[in-house]
Protein backbone atom coordinates (compact mmCIF):
# COMPACT_ATOMS: atom_id res chain seq x y z
CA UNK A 1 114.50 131.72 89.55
CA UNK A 2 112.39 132.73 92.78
CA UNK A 3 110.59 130.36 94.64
CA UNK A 4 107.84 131.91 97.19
CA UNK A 5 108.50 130.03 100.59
CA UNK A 6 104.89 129.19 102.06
CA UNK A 7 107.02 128.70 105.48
CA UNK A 8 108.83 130.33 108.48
CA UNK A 9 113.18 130.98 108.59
CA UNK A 10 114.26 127.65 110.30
CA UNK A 11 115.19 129.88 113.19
CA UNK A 12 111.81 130.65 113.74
CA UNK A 13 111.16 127.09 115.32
CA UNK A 14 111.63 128.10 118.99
CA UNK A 15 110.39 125.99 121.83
CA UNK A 16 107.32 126.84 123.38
CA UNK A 17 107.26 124.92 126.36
CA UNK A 18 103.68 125.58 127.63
CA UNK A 19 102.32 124.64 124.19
CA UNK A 20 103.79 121.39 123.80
CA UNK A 21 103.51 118.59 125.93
CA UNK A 22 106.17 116.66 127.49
CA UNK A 23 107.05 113.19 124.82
CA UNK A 24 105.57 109.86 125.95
CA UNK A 25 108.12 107.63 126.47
CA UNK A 26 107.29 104.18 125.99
CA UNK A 27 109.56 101.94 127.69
CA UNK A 28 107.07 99.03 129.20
CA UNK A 29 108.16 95.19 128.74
CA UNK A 30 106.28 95.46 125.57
CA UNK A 31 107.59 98.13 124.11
CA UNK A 32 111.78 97.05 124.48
CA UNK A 33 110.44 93.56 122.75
CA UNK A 34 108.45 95.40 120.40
CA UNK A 35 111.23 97.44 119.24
CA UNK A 36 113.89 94.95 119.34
CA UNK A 37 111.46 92.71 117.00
CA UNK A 38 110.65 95.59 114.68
CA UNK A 39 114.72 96.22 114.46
CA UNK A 40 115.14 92.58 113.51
CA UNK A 41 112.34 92.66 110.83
CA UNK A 42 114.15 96.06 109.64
CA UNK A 43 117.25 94.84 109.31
CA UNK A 44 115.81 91.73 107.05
CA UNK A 45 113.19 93.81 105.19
CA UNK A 46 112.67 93.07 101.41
CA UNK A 47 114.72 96.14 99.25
CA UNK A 48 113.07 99.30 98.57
CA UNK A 49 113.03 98.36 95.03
CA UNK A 50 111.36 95.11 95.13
CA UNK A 51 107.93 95.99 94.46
CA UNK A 52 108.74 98.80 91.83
CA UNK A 53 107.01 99.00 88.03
CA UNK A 54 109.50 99.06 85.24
CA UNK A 55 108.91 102.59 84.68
CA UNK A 56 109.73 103.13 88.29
CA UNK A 57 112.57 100.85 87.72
CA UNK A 58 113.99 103.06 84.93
CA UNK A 59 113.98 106.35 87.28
CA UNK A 60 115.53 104.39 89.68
CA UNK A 61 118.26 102.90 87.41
CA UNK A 62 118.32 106.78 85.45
CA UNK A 63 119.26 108.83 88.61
CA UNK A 64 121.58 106.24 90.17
CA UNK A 65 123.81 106.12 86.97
CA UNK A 66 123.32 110.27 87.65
CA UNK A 67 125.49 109.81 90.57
CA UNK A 68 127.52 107.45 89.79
CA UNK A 69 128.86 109.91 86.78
CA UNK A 70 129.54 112.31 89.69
CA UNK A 71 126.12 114.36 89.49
CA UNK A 72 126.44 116.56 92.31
CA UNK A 73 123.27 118.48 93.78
CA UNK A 74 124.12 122.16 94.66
CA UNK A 75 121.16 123.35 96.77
CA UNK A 76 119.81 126.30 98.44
CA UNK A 77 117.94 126.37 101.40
CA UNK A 78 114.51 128.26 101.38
CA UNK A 79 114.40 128.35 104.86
CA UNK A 80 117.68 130.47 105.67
CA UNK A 81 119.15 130.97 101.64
CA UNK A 82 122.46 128.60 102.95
CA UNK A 83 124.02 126.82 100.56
CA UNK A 84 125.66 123.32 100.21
CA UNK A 85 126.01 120.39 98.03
CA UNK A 86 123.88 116.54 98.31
CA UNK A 87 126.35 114.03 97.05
CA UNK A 88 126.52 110.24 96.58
CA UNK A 89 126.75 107.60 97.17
CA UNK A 90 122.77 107.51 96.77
CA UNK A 91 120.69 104.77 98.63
CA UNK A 92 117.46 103.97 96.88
CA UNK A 93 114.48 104.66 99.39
CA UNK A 94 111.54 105.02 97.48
CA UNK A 95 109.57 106.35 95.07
CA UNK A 96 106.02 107.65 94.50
CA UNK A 97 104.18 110.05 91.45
CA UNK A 98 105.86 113.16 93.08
CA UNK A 99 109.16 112.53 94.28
CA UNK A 100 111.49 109.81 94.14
CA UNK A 101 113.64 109.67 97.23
CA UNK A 102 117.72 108.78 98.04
CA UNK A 103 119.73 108.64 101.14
CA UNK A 104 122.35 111.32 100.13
CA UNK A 105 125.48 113.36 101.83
CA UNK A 106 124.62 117.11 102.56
CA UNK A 107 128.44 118.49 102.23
CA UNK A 108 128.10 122.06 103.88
CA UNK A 109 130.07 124.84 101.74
CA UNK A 110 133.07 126.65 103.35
CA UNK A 111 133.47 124.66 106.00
CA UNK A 112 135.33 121.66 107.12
CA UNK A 113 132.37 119.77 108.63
CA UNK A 114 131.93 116.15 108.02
CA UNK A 115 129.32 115.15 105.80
CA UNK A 116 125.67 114.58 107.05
CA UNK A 117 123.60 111.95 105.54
CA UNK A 118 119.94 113.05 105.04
CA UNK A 119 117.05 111.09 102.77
CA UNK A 120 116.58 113.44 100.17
CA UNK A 121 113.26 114.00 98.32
CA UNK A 122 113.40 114.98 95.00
CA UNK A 123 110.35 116.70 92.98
CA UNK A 124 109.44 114.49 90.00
CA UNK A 125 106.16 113.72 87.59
CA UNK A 126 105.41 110.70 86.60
CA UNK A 127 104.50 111.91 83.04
CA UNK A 128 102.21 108.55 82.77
CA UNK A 129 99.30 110.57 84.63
CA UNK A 130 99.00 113.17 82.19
CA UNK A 131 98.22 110.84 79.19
CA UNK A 132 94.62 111.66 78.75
CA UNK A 133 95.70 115.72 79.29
CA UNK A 134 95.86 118.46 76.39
CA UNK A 135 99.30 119.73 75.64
CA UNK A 136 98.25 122.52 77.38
CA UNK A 137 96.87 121.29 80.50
CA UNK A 138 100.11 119.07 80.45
CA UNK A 139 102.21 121.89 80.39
CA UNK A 140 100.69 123.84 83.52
CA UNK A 141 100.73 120.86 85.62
CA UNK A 142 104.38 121.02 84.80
CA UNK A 143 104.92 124.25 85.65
CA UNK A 144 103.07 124.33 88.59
CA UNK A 145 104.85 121.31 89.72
CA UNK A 146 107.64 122.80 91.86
CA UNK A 147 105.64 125.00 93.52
CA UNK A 148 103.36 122.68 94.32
CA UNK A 149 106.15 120.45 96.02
CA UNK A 150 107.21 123.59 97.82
CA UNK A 151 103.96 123.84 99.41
CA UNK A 152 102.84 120.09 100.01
CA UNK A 153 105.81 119.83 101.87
CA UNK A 154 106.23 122.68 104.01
CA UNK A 155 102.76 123.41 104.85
CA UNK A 156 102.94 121.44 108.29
CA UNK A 157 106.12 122.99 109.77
CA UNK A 158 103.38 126.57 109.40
CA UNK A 159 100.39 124.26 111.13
CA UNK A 160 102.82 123.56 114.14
CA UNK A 161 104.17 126.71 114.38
CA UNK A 162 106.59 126.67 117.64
CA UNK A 163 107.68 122.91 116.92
CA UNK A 164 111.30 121.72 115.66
CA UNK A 165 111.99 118.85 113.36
CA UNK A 166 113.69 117.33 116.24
CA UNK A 167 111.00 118.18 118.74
CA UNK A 168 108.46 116.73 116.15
CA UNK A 169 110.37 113.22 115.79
CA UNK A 170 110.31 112.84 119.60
CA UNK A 171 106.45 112.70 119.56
CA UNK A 172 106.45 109.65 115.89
CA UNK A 173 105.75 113.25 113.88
CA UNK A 174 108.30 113.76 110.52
CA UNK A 175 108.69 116.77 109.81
CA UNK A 176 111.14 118.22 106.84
CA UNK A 177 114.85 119.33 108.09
CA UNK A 178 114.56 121.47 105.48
CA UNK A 179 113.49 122.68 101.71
CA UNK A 180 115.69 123.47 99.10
CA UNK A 181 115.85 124.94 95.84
CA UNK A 182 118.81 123.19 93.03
CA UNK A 183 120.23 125.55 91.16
CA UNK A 184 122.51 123.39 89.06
CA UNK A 185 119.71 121.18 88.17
CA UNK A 186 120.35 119.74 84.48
CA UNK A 187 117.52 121.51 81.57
CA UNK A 188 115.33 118.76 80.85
CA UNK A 189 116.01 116.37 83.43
CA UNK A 190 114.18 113.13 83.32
CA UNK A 191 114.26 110.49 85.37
CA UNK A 192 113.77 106.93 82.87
CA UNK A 193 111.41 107.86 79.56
CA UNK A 194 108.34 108.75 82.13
CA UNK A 195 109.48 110.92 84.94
CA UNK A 196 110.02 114.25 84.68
CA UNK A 197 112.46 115.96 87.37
CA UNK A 198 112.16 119.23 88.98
CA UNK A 199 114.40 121.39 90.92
CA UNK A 200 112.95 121.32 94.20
CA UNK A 201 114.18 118.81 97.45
CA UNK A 202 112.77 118.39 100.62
CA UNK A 203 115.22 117.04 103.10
CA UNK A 204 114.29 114.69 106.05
CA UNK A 205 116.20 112.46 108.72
CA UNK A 206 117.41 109.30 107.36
CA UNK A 207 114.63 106.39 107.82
CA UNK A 208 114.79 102.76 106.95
CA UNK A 209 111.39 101.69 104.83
CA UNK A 210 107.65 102.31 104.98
CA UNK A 211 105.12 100.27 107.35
CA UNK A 212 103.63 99.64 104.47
CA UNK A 213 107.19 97.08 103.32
CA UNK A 214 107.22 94.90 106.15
CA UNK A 215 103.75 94.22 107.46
CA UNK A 216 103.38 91.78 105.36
CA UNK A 217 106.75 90.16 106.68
CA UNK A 218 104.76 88.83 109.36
CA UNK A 219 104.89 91.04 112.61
CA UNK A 220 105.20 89.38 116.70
CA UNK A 221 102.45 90.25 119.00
CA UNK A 222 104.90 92.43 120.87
CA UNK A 223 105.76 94.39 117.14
CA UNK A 224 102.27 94.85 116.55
CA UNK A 225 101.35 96.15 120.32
CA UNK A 226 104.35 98.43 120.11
CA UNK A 227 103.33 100.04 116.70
CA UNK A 228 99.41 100.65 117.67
CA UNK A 229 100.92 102.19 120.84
CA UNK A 230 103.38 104.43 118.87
CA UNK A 231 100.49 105.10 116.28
CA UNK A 232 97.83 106.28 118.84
CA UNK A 233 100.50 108.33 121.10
CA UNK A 234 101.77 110.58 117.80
CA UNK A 235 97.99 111.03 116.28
CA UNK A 236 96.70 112.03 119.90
CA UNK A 237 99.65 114.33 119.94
CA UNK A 238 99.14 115.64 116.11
CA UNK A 239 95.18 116.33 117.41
CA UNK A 240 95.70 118.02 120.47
CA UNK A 241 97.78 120.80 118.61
CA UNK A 242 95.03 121.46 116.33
CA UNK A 243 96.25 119.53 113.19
CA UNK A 244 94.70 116.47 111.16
CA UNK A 245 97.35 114.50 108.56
CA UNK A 246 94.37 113.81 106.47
CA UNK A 247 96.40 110.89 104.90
CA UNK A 248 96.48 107.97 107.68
CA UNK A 249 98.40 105.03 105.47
CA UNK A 250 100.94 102.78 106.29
CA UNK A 251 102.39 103.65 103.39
CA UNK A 252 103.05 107.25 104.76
CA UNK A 253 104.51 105.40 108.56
CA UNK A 254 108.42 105.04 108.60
CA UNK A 255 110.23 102.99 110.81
CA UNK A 256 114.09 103.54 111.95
CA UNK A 257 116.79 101.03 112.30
CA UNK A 258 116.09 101.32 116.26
CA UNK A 259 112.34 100.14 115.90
CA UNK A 260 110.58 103.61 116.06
CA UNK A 261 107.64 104.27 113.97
CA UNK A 262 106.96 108.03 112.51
CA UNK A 263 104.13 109.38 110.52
CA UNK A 264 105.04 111.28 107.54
CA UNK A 265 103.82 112.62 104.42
CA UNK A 266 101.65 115.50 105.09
CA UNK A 267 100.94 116.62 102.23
CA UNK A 268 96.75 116.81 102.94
CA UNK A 269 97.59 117.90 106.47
CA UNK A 270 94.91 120.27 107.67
CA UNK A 271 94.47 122.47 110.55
CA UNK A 272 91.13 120.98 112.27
CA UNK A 273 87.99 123.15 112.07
CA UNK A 274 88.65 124.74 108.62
CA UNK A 275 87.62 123.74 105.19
CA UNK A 276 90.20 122.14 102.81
CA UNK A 277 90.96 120.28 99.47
CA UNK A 278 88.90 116.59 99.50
CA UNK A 279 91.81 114.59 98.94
CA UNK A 280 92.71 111.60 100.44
CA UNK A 281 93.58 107.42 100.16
CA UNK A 282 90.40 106.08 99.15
CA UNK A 283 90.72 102.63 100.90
CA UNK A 284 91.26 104.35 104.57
CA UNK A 285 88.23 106.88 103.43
CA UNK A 286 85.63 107.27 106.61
CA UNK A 287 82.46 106.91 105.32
CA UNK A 288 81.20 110.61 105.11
CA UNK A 289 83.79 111.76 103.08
CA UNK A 290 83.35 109.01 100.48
CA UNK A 291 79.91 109.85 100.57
CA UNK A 292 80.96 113.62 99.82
CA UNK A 293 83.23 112.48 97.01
CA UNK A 294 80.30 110.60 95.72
CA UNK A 295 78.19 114.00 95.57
CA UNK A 296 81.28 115.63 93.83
CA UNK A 297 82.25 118.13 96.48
CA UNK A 298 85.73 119.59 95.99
CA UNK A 299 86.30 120.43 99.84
CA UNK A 300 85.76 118.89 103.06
CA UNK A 301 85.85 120.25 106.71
CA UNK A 302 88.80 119.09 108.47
CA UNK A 303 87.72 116.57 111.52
CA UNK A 304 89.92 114.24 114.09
CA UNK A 305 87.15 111.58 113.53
CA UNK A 306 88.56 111.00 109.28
CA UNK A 307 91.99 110.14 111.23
CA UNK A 308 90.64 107.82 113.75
CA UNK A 309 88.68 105.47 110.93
CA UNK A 310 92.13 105.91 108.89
CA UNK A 311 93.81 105.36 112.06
CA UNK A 312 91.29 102.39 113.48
CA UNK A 313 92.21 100.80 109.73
CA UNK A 314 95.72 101.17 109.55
CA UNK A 315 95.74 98.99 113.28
CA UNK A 316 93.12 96.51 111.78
CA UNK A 317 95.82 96.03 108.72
CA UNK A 318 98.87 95.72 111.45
CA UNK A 319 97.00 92.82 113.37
CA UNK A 320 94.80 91.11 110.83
CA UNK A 321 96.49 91.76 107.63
CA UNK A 322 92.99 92.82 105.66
CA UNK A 323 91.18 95.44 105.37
CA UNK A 324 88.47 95.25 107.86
CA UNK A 325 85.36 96.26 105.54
CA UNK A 326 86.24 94.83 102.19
CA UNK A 327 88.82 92.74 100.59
CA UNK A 328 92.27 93.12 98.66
CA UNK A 329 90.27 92.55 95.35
CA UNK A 330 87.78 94.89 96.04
CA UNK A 331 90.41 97.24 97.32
CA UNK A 332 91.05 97.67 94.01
CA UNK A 333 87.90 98.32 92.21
CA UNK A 334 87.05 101.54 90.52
CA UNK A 335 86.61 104.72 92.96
CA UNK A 336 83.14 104.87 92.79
CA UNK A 337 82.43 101.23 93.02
CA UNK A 338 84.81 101.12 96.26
CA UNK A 339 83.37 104.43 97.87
CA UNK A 340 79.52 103.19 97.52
CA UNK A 341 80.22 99.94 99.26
CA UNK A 342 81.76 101.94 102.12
CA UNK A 343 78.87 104.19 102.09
CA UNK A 344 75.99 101.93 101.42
CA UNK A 345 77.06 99.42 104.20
CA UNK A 346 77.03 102.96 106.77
CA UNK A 347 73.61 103.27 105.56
CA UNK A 348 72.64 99.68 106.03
CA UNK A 349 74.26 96.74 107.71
CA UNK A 350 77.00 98.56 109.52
CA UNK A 351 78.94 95.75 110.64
CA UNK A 352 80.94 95.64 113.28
CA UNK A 353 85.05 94.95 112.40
CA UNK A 354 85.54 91.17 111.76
CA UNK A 355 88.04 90.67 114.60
CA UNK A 356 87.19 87.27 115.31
CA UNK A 357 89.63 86.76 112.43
CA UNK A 358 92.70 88.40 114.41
CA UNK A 359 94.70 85.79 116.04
CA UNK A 360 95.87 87.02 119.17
CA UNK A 361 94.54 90.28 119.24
CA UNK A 362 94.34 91.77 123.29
CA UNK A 363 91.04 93.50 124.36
CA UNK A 364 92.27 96.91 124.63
CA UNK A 365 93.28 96.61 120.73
CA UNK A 366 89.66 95.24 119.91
CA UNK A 367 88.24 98.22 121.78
CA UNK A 368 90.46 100.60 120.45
CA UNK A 369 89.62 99.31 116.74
CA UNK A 370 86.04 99.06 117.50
CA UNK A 371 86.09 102.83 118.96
CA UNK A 372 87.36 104.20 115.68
CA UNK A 373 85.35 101.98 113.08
CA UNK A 374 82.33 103.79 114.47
CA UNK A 375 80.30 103.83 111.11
CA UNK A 376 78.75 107.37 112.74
CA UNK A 377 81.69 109.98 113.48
CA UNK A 378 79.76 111.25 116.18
CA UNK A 379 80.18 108.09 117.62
CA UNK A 380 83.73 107.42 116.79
CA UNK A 381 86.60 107.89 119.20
CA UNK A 382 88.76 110.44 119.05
CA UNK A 383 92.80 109.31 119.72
CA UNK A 384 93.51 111.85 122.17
CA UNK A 385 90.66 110.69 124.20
CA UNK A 386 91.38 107.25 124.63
CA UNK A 387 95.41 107.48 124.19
CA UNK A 388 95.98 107.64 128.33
CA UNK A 389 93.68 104.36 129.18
CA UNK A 390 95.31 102.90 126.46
CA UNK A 391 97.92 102.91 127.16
CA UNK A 392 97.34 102.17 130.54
CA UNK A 393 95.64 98.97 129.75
CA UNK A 394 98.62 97.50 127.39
């Protein structure tokens, strides 16, 4: 089985100094208590499988007993065609409709090496999503599915050509170690009755949980300063080489045992300028792309001004816990009642973020927030613009 590789040898990732700017570090008074609170809320986060469906249970429970039987990955890497083995024990991380993801051991063959633990993203389907499909529509989503991963996942190390994984995670940016191609994978693996698995893995450094997990755990001023100046730092950085994520959640922003926050996931990433797929979260939508998903249009041009309203609501969440133009419940309406609220209030009202309702919030966060919940993108702030006085100001 052949697997076209939509990205560059692994030694093509050289270093190009004069394209790449220097990493911010962030060491102010706020940042070392920032970090050393996020570490402590890490360390006492809820487990990865709290929140989990029963169907998401059963995959969970399905490829753990996998590995406990001794089910041994042998992979090969698309990148450079090396070959090695991912091995338990296997630490539950997460799961979503396309992968389902373990902390594993990459043995390397041949050698003598110790072990390296990576997370380990596995292709899946969660079958559930295809209920309303024909058999044949079913079917090609199926086999369409590992190419698919293949491409969702290694498109961004081709939009930042010149930049290493490691480079990457200096700057809050995750990008895959590598993608791999199982060749021992069992026929007909399934992951609990609704998951189907495929032979593709993406492999990443080893993070702790999402942002997502432990906002709700109830963050210190100095955890919330430090994220929104992590989270501004790595999307100015992400702009100014030309690329968009197009998926600003904090579902898709990891945090490591030391209290560093990345941005993953970029899966809807998108060089800025050019025309792409309209796909995206629909509660951190900016309000002219919901208003093109109302009209039905299939593709969007890419723009820094989607990230900073996904970005301006993903710092309202961290410091208020809401979302900052409609509630939880409504959150969860239908698509197209939640996208014409967004879009008739830009037409209308256009009310300012409620931030009266953020305890403790400084001034440079209300300005920040206010500068990217501009309900006119011309109007909205760009992260790279602001990301020096920022900084400056916290």
């Amino acid at each position: 089985e052949q697997t076209t590789v939509p990205v560059a040898d692994s030694s093509g990732f050289i270093q190009i100094p004069s394209s790449r700017a220097t990493p911010t570090t962030l060491n102010a008074p706020i940042d070392l208590q920032g970090r050393r609170d996020i570490r402590n809320i890490v360390s006492n986060r809820p487990p990865a499988d709290s929140d989990l469906s029963p169907s998401e249970i059963a995959a969970k429970n399905g490829f753990e007993r996998r590995f406990v039987q001794g089910l041994q990955l042998k992979v090969e890497s698309l990148f450079s065609g090396g070959v090695f083995t991912l091995t338990g024990p296997a630490q539950f991380l997460g799961i979503g409709s396309t992968a389902i993801v373990y902390s594993l051991n990459k043995v390397q063959a041949d050698t003598a090496s110790a072990p390296e633990r990576v997370a380990a993203k596995i292709s899946v389907r969660n079958l559930n999503s295809l209920r309303d499909a024909s058999a044949s529509e079913r079917q090609q989503v199926l086999d369409q599915a590992p190419e698919l991963f293949v491409s969702s996942e290694g498109a961004v190390r081709n939009l930042l050509p010149g930049v290493t994984p490691e480079t990457a995670l200096e700057h809050g940016i995750l990008l895959p170690l590598d993608i791999c191609r199982v060749t021992n994978m069992p026929s007909n693996f399934r992951a609990g009755p609704d998951y189907n698995v495929f032979p593709r893995v993406a492999l990443f450094p080893v993070l702790t949980c999402d942002l997502f997990l432990v906002v709700e755990s109830g963050l210190s001023r100095a955890a919330k300063l430090h994220l929104t100046r992590q989270l501004v730092v790595s999307v100015a950085w992400l702009h100014r080489n030309g690329v968009a994520h197009n998926d600003l959640k904090l579902e898709n922003v990891f945090l490591s045992e030391e209290g560093k926050a990345v941005i993953g996931d970029f899966g809807f990433a998108a060089e800025v300028g050019t025309s792409t797929r309209l796909q995206s979260t629909p509660t951190f939508l900016d309000p002219q792309t919901a208003e093109e998903s109302l009209q039905r249009k299939t593709e969007t041009v890419v723009t820094e001004e989607r990230d900073a309203w996904a970005l301006g609501t993903m710092i309202f969440l961290i410091w208020c816990g809401s979302y900052p133009f409609f509630s939880f419940e409504e959150a969860v309406l239908p698509l197209a009642a939640l996208l014409q609220n967004v879009v008739f209030k830009s037409k209308t009202t256009r009310p300012p973020p409620p931030l009266q309702h953020c305890k403790g919030m400084p001034s440079p966060v209300k300005a920040l927030i206010t500068g990217f919940l501009q309900w006119n993108s011309d109007d909205r702030r760009r992260p790279r613009d602001v990301v020096e006085g920022f900084l400056a100001a916290t």
